[in-house]
Structures are given as C-alpha cells and as structure tokens.
N, C-alpha and C. Protein backbone atom coordinates (compact mmCIF):
# COMPACT_ATOMS: atom_id res chain seq x y z
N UNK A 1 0.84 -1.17 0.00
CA UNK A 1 0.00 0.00 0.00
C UNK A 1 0.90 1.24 0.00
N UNK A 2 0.95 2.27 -0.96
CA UNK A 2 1.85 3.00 -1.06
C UNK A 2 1.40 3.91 -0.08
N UNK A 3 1.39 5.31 0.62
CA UNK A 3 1.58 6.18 1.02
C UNK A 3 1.88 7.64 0.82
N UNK A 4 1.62 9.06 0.35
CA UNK A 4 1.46 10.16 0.20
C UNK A 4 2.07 10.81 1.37
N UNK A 5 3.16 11.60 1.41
CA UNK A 5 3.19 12.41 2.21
C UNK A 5 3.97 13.52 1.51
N UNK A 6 3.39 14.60 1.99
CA UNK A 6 3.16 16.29 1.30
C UNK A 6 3.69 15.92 -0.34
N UNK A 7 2.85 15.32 -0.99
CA UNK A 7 2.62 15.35 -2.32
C UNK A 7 3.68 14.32 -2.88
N UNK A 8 4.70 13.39 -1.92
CA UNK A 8 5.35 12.71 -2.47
C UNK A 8 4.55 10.85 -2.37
N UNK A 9 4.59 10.55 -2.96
CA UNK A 9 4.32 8.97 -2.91
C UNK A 9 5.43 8.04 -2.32
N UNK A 10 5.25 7.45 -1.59
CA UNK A 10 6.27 6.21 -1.01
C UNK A 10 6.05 4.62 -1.22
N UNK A 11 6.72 4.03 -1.05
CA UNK A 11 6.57 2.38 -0.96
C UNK A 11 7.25 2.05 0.06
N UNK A 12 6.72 1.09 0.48
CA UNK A 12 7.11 -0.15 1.29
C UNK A 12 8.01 -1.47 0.98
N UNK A 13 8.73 -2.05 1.38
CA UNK A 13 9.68 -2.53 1.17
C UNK A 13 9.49 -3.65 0.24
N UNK A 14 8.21 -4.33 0.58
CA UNK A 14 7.76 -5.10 -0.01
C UNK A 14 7.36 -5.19 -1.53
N UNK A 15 6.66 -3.60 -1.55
CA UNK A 15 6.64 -3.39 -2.77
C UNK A 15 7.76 -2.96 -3.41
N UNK A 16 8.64 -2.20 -3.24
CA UNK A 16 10.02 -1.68 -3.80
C UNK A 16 10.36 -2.99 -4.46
N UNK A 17 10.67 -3.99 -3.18
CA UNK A 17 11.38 -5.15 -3.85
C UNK A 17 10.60 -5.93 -5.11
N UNK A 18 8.98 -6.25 -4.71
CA UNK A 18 8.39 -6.60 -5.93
C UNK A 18 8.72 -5.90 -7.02
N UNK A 19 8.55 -4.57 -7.39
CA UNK A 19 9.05 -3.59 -8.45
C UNK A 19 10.07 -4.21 -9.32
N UNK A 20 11.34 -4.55 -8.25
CA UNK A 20 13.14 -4.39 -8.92
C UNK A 20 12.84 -5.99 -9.26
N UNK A 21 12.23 -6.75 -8.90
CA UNK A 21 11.68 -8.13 -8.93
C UNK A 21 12.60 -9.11 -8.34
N UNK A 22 13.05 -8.49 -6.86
CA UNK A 22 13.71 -9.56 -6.44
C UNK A 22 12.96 -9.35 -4.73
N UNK A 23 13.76 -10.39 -3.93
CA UNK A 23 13.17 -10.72 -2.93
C UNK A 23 13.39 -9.81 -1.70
N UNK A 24 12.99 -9.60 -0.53
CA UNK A 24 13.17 -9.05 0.64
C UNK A 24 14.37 -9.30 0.93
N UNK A 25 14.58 -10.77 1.47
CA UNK A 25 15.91 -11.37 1.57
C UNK A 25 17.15 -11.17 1.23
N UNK A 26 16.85 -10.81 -0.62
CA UNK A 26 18.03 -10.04 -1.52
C UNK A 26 18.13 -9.07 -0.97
N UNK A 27 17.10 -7.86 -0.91
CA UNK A 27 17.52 -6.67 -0.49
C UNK A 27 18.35 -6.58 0.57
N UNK A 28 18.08 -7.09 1.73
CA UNK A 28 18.64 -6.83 2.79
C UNK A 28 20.04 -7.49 2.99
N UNK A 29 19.99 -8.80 2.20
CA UNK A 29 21.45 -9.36 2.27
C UNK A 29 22.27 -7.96 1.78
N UNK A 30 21.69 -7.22 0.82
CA UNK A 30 22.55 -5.93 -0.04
C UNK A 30 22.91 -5.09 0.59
N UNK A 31 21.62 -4.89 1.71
CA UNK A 31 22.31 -3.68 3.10
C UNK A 31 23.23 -4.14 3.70
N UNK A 32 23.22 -5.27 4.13
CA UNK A 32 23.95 -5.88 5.42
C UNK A 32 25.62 -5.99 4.50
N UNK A 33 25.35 -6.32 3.26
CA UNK A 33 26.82 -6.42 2.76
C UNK A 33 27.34 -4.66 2.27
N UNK A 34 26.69 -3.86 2.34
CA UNK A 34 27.15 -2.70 1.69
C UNK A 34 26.72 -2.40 0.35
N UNK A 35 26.03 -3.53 -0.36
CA UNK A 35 25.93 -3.50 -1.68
C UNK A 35 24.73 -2.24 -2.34
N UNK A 36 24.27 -2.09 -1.45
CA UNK A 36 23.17 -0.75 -1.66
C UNK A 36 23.03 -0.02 -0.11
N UNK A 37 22.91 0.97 -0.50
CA UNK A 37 22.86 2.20 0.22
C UNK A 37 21.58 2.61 0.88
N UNK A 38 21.02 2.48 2.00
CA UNK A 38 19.83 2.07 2.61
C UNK A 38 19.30 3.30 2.36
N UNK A 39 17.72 3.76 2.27
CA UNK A 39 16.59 4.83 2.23
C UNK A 39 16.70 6.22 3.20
N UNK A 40 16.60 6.95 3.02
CA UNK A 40 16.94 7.99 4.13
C UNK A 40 15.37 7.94 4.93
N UNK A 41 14.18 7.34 4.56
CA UNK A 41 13.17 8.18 5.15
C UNK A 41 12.44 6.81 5.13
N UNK A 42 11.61 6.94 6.43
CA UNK A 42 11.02 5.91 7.46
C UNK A 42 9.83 6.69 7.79
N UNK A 43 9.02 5.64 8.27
CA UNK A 43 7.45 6.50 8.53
C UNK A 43 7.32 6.54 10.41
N UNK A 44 6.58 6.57 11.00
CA UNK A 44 7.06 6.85 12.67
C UNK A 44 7.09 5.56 13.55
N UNK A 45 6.98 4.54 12.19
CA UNK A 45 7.43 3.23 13.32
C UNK A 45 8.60 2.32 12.99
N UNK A 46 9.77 3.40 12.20
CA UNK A 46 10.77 3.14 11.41
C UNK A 46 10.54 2.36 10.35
N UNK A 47 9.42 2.22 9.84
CA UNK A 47 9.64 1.42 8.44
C UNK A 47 9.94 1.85 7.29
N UNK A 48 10.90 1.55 6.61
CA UNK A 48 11.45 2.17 5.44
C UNK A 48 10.64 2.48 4.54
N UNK A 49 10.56 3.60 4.00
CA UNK A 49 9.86 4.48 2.76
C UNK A 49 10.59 4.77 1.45
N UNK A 50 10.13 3.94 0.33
CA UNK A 50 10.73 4.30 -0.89
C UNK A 50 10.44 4.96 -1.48
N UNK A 51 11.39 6.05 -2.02
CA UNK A 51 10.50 7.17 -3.01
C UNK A 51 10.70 6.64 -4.34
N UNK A 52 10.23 7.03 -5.67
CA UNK A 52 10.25 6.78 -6.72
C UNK A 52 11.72 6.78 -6.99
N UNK A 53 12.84 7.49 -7.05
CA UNK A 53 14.06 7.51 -6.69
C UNK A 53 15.19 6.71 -6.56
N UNK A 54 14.12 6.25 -5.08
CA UNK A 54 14.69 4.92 -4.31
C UNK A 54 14.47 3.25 -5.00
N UNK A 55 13.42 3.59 -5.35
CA UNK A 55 12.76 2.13 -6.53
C UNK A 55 13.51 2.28 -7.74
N UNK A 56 14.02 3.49 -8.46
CA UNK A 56 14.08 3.16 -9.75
C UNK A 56 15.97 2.88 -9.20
N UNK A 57 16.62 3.13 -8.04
CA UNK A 57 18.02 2.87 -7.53
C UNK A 57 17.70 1.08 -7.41
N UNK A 58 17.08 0.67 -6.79
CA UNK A 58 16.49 -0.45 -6.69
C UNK A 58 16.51 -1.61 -7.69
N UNK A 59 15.79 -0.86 -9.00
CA UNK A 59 15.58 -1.88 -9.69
C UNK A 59 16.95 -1.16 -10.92
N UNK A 60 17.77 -0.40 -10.87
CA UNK A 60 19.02 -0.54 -11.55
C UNK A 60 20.07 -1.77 -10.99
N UNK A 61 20.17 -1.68 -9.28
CA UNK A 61 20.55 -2.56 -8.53
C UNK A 61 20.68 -4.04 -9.31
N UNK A 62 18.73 -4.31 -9.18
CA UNK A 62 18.49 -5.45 -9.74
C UNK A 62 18.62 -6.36 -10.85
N UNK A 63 19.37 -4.96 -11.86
CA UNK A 63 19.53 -5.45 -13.31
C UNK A 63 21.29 -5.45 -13.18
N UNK A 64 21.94 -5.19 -12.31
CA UNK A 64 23.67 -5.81 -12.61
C UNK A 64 23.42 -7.26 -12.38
N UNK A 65 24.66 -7.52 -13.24
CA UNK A 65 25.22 -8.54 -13.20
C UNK A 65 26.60 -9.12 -12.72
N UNK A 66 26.85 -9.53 -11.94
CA UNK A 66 28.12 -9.66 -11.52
C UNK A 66 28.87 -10.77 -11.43
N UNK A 67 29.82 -11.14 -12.18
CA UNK A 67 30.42 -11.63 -12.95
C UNK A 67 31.81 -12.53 -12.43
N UNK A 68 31.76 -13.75 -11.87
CA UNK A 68 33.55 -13.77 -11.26
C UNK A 68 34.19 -15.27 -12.05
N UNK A 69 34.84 -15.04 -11.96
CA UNK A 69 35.72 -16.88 -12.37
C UNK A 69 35.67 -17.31 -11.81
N UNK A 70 34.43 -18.42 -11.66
CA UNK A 70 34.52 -19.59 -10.06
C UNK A 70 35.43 -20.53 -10.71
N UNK A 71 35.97 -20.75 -12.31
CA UNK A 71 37.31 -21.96 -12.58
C UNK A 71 38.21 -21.55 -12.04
N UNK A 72 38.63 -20.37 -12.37
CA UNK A 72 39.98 -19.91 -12.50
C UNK A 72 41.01 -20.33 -13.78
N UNK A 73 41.47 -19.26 -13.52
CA UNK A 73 42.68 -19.25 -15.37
C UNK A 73 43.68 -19.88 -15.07
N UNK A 74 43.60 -20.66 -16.79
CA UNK A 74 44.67 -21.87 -17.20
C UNK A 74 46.32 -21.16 -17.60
C-alpha cells in the first residue's frame, strides 16, 4: 500500500522489492553487505519508505550482473 506524504508517494519494502523483482531477503542481504545504500526516510514506526528515486536505484541494482571466475585461469 503505497503512502502520500506532502505530495510525495512512497513504498514499502515489499513493494520496492516486488518492483526491482527480487526478494526481501536479496535486499537486505545488499544492506547488510554494503551493496546498496539504505533509504533515508522511514514513517514513525521506522519502516522504510521508498521514493520513486529509491525504486528506480532499486531496480538498476536489480539489473547488474556480476560476474567472477569460479574456474579460474589456465
């Protein structure tokens, strides 16, 4: 359920993550590792608020790819 406050629209985490189309789980593994940069703005029972901003950071997030040599070079 999104949210309005003084003319801005927000999301909920749940939805943010539906948006970028990955899971809660992902997200937060991403905070906890540094890999994304957490929301500045929370509603008064600290729950995180996404602005349009924050979703479209979100779902750029969601579209890398990251890439390593699990063989290793010959």
């Amino acid at each position: 359920m999104t949210t309005t406050i003084r003319g801005t629209t927000y999301y909920r985490t749940a939805e943010a993550c539906e948006a970028a189309g990955i899971s809660k789980n992902t997200f937060f593994r991403w905070l906890r590792s540094g890999e994304f940069e957490d929301v500045t703005t929370a509603d008064r029972h600290g729950w995180r608020l996404f602005s349009d901003a924050d979703v479209e950071r979100l779902c750029e997030k969601s579209q890398c790819i990251n890439t390593r040599d699990t063989v290793g070079s010959a």
